[in-house]
C-alpha atoms as a PDB file:
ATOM      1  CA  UNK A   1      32.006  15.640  12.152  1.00  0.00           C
ATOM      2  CA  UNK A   2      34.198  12.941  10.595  1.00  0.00           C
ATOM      3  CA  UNK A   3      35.373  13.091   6.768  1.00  0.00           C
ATOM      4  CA  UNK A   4      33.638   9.985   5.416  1.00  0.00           C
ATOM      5  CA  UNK A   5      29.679  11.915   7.799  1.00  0.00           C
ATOM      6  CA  UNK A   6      30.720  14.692   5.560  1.00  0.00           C
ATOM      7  CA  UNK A   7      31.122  13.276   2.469  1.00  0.00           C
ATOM      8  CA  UNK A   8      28.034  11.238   2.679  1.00  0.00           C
ATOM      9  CA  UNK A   9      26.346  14.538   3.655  1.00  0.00           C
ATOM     10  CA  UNK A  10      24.147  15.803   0.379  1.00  0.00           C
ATOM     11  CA  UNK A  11      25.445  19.035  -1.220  1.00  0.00           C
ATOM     12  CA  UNK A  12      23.172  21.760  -3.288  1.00  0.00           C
ATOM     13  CA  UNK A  13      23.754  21.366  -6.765  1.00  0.00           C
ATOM     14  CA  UNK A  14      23.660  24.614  -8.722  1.00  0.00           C
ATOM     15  CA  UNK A  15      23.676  24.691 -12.892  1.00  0.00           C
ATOM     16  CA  UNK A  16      22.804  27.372 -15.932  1.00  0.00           C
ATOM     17  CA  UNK A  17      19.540  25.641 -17.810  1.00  0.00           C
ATOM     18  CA  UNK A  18      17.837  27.104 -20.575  1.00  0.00           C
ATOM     19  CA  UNK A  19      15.623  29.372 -18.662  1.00  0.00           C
ATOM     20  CA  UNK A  20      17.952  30.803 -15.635  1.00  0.00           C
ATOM     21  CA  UNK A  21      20.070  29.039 -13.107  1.00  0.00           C
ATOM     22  CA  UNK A  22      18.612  26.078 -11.375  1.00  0.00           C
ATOM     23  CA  UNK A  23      19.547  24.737  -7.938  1.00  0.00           C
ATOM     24  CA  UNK A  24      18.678  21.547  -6.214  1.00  0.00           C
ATOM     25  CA  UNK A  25      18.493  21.810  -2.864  1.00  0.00           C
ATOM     26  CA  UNK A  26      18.770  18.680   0.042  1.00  0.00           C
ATOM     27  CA  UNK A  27      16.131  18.810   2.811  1.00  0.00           C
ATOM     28  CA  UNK A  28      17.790  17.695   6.138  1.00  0.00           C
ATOM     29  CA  UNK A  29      14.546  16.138   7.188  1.00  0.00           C
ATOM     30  CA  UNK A  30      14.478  13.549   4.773  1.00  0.00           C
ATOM     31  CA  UNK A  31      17.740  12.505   3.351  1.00  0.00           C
ATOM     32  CA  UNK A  32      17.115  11.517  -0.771  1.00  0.00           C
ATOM     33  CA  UNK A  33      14.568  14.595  -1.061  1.00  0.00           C
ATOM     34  CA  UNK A  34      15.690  17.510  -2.752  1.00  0.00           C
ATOM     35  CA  UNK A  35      13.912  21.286  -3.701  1.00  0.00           C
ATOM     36  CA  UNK A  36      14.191  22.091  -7.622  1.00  0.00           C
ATOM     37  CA  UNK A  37      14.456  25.856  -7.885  1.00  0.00           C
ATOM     38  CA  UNK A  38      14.690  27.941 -11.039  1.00  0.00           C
ATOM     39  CA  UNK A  39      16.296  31.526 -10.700  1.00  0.00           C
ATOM     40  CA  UNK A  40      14.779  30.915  -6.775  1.00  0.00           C
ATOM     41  CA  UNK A  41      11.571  30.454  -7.707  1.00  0.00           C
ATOM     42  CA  UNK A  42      10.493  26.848  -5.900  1.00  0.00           C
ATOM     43  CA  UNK A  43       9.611  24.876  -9.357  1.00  0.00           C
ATOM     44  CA  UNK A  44       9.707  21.061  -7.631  1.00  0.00           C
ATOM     45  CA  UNK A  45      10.006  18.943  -4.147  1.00  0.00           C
ATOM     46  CA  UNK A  46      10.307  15.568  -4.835  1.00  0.00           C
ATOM     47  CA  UNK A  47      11.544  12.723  -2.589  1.00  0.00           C
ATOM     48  CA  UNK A  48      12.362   9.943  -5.140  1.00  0.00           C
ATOM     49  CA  UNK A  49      12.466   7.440  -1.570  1.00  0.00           C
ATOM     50  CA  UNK A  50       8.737   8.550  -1.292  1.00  0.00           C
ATOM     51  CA  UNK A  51       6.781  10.044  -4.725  1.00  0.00           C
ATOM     52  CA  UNK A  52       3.828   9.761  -2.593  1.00  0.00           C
ATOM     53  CA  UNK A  53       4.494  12.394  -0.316  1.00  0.00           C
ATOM     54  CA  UNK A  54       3.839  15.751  -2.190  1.00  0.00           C
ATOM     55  CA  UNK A  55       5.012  18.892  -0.088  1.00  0.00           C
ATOM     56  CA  UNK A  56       3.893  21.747  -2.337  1.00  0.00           C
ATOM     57  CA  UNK A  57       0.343  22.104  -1.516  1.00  0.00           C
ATOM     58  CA  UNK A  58      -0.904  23.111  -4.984  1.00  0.00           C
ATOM     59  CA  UNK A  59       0.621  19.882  -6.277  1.00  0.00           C
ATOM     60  CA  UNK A  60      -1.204  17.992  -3.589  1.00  0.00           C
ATOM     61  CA  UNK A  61      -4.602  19.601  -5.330  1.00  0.00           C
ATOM     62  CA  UNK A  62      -3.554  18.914  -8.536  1.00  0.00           C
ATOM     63  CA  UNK A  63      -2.884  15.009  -7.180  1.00  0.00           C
ATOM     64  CA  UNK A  64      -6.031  14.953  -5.524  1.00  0.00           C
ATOM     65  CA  UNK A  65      -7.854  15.475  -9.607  1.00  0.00           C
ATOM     66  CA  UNK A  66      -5.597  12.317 -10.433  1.00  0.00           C
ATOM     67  CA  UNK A  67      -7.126   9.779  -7.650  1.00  0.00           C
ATOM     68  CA  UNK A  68     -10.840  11.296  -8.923  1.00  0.00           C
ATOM     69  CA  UNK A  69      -9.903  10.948 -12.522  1.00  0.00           C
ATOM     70  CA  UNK A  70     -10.541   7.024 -12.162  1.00  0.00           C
ATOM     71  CA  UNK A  71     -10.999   4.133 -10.166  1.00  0.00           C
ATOM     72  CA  UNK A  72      -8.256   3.543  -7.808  1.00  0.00           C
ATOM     73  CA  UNK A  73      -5.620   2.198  -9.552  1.00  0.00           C
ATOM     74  CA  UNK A  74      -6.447   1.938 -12.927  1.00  0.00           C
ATOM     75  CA  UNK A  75      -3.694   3.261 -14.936  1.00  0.00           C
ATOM     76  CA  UNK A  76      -3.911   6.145 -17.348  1.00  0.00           C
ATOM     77  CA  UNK A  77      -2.599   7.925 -20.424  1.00  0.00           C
ATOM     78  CA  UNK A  78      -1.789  11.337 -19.169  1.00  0.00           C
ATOM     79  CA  UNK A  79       0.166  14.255 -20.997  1.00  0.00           C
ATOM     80  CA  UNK A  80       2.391  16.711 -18.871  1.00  0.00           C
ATOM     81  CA  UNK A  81       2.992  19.960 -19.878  1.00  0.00           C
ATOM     82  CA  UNK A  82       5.799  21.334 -17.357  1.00  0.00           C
ATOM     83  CA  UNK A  83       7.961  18.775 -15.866  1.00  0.00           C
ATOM     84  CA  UNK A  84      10.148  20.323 -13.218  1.00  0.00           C
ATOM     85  CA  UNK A  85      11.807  17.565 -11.295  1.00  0.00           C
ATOM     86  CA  UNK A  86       8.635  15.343 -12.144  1.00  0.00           C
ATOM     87  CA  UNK A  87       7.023  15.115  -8.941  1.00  0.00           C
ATOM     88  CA  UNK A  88       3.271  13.892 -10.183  1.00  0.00           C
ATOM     89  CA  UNK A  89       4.716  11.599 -12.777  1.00  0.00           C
ATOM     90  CA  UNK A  90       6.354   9.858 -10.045  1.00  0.00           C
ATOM     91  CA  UNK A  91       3.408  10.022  -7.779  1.00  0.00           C
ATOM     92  CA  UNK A  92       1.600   8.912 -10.829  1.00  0.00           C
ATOM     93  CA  UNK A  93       3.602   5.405 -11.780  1.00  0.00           C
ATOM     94  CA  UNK A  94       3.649   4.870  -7.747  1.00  0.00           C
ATOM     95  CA  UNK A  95      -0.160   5.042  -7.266  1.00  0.00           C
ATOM     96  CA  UNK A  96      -1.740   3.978 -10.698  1.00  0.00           C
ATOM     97  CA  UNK A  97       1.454   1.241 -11.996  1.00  0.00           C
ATOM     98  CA  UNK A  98       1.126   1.155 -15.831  1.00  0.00           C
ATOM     99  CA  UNK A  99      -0.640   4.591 -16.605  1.00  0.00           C
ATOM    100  CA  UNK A 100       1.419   5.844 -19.983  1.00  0.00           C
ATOM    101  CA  UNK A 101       2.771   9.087 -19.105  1.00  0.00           C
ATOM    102  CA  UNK A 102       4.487  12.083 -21.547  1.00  0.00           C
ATOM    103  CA  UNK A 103       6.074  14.932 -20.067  1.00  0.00           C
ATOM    104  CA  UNK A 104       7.062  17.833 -22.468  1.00  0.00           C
ATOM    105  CA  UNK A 105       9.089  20.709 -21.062  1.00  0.00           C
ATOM    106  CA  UNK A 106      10.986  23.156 -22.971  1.00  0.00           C
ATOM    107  CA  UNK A 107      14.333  23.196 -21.002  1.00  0.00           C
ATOM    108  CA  UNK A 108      16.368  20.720 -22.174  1.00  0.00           C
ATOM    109  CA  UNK A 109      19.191  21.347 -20.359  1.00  0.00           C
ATOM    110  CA  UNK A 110      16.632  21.374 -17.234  1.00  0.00           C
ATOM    111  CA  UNK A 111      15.594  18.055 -18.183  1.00  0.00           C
ATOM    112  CA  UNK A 112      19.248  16.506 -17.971  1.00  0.00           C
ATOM    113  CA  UNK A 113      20.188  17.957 -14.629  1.00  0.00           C
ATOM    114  CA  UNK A 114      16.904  16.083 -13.387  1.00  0.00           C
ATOM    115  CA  UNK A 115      17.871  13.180 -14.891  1.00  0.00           C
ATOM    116  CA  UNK A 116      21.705  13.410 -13.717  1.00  0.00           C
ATOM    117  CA  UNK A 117      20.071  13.436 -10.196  1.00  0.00           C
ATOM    118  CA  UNK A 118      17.129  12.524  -9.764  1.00  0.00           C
ATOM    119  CA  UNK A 119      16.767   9.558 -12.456  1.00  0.00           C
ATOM    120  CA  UNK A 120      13.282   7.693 -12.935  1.00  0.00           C
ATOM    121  CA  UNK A 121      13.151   4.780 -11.760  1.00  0.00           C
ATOM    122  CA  UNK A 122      13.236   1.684 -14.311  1.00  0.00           C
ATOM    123  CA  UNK A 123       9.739   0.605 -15.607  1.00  0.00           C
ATOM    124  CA  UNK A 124       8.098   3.548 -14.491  1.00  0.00           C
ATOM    125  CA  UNK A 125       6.244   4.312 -17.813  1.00  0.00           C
ATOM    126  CA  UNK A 126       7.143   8.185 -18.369  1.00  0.00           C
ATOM    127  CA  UNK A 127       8.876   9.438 -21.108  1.00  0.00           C
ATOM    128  CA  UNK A 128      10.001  12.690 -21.162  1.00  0.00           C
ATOM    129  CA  UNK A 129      10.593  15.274 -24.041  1.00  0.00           C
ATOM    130  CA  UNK A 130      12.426  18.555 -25.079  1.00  0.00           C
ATOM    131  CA  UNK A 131       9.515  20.799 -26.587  1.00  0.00           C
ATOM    132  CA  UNK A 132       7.375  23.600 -26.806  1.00  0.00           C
ATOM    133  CA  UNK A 133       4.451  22.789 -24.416  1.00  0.00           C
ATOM    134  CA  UNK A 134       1.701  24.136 -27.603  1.00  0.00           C
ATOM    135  CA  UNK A 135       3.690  22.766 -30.096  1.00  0.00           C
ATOM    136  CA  UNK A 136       3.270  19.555 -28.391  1.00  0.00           C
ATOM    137  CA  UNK A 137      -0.011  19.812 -27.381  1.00  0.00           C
ATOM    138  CA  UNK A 138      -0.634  20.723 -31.176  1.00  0.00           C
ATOM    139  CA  UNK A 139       0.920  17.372 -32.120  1.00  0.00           C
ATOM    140  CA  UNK A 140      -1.463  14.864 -30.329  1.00  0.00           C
ATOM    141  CA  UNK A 141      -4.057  13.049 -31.762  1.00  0.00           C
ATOM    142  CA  UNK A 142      -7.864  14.152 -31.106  1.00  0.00           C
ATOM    143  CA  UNK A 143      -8.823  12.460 -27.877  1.00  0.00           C
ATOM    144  CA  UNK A 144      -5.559  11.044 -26.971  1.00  0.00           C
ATOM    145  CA  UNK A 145      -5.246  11.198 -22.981  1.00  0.00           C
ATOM    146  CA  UNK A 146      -7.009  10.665 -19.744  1.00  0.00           C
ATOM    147  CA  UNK A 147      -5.755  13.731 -18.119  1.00  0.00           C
ATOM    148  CA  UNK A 148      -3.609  16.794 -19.285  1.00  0.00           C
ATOM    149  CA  UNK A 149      -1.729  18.451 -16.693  1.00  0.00           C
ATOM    150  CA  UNK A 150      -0.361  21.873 -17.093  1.00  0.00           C
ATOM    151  CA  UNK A 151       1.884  23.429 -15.244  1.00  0.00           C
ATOM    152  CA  UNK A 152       4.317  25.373 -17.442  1.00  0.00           C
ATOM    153  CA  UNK A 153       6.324  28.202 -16.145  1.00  0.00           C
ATOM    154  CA  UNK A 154       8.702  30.894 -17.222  1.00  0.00           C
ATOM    155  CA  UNK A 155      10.694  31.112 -14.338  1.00  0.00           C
ATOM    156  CA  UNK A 156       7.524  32.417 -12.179  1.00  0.00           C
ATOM    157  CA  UNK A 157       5.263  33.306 -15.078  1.00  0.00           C
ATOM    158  CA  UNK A 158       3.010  31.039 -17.145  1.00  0.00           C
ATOM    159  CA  UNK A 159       4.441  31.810 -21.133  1.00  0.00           C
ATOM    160  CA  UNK A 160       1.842  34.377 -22.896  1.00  0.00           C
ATOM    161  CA  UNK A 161       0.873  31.664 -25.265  1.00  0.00           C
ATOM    162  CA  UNK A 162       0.053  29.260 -22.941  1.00  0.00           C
ATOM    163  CA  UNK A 163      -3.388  31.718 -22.095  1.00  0.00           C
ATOM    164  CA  UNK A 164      -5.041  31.970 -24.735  1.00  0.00           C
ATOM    165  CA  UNK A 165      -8.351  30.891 -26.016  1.00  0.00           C
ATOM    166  CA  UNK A 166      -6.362  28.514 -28.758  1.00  0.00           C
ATOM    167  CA  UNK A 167      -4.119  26.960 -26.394  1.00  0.00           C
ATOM    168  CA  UNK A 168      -7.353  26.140 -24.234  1.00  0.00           C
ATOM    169  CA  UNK A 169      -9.287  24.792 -27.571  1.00  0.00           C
ATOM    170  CA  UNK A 170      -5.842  22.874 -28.228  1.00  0.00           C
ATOM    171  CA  UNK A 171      -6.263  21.113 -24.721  1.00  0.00           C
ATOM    172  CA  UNK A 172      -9.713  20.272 -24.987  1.00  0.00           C
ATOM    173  CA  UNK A 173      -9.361  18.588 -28.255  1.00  0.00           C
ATOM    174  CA  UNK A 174      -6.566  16.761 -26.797  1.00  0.00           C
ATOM    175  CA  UNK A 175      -8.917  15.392 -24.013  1.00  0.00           C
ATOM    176  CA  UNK A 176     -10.608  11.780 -24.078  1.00  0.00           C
ATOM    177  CA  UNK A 177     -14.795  12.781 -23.900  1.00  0.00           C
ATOM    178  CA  UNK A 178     -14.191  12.255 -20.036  1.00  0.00           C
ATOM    179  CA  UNK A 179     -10.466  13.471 -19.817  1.00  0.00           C
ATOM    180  CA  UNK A 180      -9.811  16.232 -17.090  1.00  0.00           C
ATOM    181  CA  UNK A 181      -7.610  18.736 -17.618  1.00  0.00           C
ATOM    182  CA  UNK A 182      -5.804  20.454 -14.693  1.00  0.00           C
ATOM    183  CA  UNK A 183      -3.403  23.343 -14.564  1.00  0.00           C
ATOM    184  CA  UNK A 184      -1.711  25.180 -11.737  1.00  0.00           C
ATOM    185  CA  UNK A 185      -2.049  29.361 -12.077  1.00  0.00           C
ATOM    186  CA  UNK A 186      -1.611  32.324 -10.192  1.00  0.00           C
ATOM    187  CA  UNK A 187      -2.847  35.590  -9.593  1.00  0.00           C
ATOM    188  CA  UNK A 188      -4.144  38.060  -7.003  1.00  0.00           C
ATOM    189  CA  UNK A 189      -7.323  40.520  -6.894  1.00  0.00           C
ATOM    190  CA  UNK A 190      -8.569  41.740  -9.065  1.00  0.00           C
ATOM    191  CA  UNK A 191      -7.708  38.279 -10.651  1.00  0.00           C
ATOM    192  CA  UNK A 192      -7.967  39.954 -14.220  1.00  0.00           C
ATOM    193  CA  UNK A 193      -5.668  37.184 -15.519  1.00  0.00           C
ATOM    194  CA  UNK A 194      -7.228  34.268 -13.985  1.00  0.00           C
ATOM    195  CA  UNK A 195     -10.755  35.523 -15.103  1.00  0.00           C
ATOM    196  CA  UNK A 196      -9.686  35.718 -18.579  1.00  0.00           C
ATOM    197  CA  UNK A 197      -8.805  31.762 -18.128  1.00  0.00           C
ATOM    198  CA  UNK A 198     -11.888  30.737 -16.748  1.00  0.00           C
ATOM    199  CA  UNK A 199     -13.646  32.733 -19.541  1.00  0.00           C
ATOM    200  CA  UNK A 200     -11.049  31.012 -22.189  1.00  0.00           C
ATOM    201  CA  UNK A 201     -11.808  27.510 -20.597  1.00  0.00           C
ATOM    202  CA  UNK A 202     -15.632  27.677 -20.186  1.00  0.00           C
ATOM    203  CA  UNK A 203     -15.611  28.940 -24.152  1.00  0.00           C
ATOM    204  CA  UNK A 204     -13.351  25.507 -24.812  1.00  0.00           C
ATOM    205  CA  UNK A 205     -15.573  23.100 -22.787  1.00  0.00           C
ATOM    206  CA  UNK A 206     -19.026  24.518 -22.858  1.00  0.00           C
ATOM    207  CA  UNK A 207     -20.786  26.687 -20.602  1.00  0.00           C
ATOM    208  CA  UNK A 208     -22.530  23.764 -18.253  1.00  0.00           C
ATOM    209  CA  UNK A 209     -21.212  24.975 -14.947  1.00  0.00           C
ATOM    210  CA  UNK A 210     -20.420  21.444 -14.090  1.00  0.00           C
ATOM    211  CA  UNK A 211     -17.355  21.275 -16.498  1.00  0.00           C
ATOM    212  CA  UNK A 212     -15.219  23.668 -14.794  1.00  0.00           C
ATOM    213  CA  UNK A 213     -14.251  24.764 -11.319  1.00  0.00           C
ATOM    214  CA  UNK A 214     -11.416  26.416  -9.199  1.00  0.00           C
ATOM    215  CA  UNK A 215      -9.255  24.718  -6.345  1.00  0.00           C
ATOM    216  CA  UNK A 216      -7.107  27.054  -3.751  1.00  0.00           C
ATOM    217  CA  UNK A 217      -6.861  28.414  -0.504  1.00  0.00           C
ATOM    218  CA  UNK A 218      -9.742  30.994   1.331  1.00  0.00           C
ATOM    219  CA  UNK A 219      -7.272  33.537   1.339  1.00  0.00           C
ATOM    220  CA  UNK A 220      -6.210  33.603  -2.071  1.00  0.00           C
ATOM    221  CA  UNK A 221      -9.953  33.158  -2.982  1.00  0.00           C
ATOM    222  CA  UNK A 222     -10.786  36.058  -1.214  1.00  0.00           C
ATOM    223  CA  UNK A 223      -8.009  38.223  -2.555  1.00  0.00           C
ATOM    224  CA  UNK A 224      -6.168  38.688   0.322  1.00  0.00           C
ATOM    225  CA  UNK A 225      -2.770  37.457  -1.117  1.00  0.00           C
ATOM    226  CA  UNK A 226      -1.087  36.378  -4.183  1.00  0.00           C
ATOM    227  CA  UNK A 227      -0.856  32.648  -4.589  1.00  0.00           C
ATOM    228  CA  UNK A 228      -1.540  29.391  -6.939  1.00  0.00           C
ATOM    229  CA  UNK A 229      -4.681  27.992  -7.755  1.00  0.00           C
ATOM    230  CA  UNK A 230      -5.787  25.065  -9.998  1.00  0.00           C
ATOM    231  CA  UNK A 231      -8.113  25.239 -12.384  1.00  0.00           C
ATOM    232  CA  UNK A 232      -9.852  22.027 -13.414  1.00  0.00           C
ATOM    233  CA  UNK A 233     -11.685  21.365 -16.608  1.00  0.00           C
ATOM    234  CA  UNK A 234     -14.035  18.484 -18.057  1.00  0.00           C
ATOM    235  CA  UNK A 235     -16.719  17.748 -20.794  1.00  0.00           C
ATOM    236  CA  UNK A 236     -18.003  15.292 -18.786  1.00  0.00           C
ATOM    237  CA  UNK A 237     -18.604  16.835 -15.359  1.00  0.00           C
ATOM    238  CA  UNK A 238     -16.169  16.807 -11.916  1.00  0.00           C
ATOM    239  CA  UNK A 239     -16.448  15.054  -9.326  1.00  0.00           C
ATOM    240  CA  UNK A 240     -16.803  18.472  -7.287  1.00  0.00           C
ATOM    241  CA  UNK A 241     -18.090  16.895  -4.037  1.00  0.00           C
ATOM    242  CA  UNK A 242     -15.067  13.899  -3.719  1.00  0.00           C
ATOM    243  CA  UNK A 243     -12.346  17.230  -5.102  1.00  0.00           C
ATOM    244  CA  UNK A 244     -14.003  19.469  -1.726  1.00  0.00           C
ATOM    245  CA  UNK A 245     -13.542  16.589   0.275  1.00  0.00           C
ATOM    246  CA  UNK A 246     -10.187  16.100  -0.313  1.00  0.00           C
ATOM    247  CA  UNK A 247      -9.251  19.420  -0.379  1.00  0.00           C
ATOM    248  CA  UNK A 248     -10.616  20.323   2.996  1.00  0.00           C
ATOM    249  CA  UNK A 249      -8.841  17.641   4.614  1.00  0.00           C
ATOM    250  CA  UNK A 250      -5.493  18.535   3.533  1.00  0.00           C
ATOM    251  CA  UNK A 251      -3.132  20.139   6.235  1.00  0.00           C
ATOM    252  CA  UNK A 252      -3.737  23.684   3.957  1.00  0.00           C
ATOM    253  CA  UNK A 253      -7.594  23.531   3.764  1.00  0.00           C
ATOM    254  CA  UNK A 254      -8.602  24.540   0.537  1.00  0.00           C
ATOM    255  CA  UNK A 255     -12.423  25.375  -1.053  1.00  0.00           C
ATOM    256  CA  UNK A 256     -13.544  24.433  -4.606  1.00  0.00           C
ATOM    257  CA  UNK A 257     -15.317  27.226  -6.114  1.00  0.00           C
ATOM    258  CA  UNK A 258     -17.844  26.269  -9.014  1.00  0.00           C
ATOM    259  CA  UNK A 259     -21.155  26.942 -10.574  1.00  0.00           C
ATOM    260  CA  UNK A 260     -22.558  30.336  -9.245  1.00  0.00           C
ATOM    261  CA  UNK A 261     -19.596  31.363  -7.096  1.00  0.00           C
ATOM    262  CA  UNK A 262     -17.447  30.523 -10.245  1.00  0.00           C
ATOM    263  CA  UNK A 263     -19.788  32.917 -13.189  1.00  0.00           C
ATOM    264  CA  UNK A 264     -19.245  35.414 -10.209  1.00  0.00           C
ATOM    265  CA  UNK A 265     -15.500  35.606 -10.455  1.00  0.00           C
ATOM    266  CA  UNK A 266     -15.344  35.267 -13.676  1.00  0.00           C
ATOM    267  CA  UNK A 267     -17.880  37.681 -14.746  1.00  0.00           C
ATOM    268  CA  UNK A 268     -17.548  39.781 -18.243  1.00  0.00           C
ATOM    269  CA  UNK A 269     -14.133  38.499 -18.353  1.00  0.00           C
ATOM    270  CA  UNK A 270     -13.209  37.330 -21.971  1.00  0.00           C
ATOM    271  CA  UNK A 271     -11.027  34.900 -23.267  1.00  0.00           C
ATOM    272  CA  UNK A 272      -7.721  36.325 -24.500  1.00  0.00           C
ATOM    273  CA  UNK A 273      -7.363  35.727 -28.286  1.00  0.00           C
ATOM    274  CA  UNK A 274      -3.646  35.418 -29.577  1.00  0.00           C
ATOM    275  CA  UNK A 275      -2.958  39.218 -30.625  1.00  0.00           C
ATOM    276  CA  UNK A 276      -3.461  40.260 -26.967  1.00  0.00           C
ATOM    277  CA  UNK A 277      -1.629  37.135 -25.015  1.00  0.00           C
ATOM    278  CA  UNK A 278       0.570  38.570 -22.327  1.00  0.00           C
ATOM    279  CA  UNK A 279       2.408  36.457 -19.498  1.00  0.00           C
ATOM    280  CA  UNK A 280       0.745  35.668 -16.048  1.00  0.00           C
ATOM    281  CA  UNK A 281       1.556  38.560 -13.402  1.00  0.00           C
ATOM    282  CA  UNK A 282       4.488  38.418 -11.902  1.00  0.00           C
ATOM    283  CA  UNK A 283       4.494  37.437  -8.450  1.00  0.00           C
ATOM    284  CA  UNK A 284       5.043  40.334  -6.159  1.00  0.00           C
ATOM    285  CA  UNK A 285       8.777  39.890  -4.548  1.00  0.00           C
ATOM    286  CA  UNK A 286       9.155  37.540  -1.959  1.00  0.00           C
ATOM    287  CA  UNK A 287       5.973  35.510  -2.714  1.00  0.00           C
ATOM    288  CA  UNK A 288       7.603  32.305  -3.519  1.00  0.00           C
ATOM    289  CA  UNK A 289      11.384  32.666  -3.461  1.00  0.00           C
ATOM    290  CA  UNK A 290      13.786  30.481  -1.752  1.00  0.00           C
ATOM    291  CA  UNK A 291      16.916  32.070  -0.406  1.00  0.00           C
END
């Protein structure tokens, strides 16, 4: 190997944030791509040559509630809660040009490494924002977006105030009357934290059965192992039949579980009221660390 193939060669680039010490890792399959990972735990992929091409397979779920949330290609006011590297903003301003998009995370320093590296690209319509994701959230107008993502993390632990009955209230408000509202979790059986969401989510946007329902992976349905799942939320109904479809086909098969499999899992579970929040589980070690 020549001098000038090595210096043209991408090199990890490790920094202290706010919340641990970040890396950002090159992928020698495709050159410009690059893994964001926060004290190892994988937070982002994003190929800025490509935002289409989502390699975390929760993410692809979560994209998969954007292209339902309206017709093809009609842009749309979305709110971000958790911006990592930015990976569905970018898929975002690629597939729906001139949606109006806010992304509030609470690492600022996080925010200028992704910047330094892996800038937005001119026009794109995203603004992005140091904050506290509920503080934020707090801040919005009554029925001010299309579609609230959430996917906030504390190195691999949603924050304890991010669960609570409030914060779900706080999102639902935040919601246009046919706004969806989408957030990655995780959890493994018993899935005590994850039925306390569903509970805190079906108290926020009525019991119908229609407004709420679960996306992941047989396995982690089942309780067989530890992993993500994304919870999806609406006053006005999902589009659960187009959301299985999608799902199934992806290279990760996934199931949507809703109505009567949904009250199942969920069962006495209550929502958790502020003076009992606690963080997510912690992911048992190994689960989703990069070495």
């Amino acid at each position: 190997m020549d001098d000038e193939t090595a210096q043209q060669e991408p090199v990890p680039v490790r920094r202290t944030v706010d919340q641990g010490t970040a890396r950002l890792l090159p992928d020698v399959d495709r050159p410009r791509a690059r893994l964001l990972t926060v004290d190892d735990a994988p937070q982002s992929y994003v190929d800025p040559g490509d935002p289409t091409h989502l390699e975390f397979e929760y993410v692809r779920r979560i994209a998969h509630v954007l292209d339902c949330a309206a017709a093809p290609g009609a842009p749309l006011d979305v709110l971000h809660l958790g911006g990592g590297a930015m990976t569905l903003p970018r898929y975002l301003a690629a597939t729906r040009p001139g949606s109006r998009q806010e992304v509030v995370d609470a690492d600022r320093a996080l925010i200028g490494l992704v910047a330094e590296h892996l800038p937005l690209p001119p026009g794109s319509g995203i603004e992005v924002r140091a904050d506290d994701a509920l503080t934020a959230l707090r801040d919005r107008p009554p029925g001010a977006v299309d579609v609230l993502v959430a996917d906030v993390f504390g190195g691999s632990r949603v924050p304890a105030h991010l669960t609570t009955l409030a914060y779900a209230r706080a999102a639902a408000a935040a919601l246009r009357p046919e706004g969806f509202y989408v957030a990655n979790l995780a959890d493994a059986a018993p899935f005590g934290f994850l039925r306390s969401q569903l509970a805190g989510f079906r108290a926020a946007f009525g019991d119908d059965p229609g407004r709420l329902c679960l996306i992941a992976e047989p396995a982690v349905l089942r309780g067989r192992r530890f992993g993500n799942t994304v919870l999806v939320a609406s006053r006005a109904g999902l589009p659960v039949e187009r959301l299985a479809r999608l799902a199934a086909g992806d290279p990760f098969p996934a199931r949507v579980a809703h109505g009567a499999a949904l009250e199942r899992l969920t069962g006495r579970a209550r929502p958790v009221q502020e003076s009992e929040a606690a963080p997510s589980p912690r992911p048992p070690e190994g689960s989703f660390t990069v070495g």
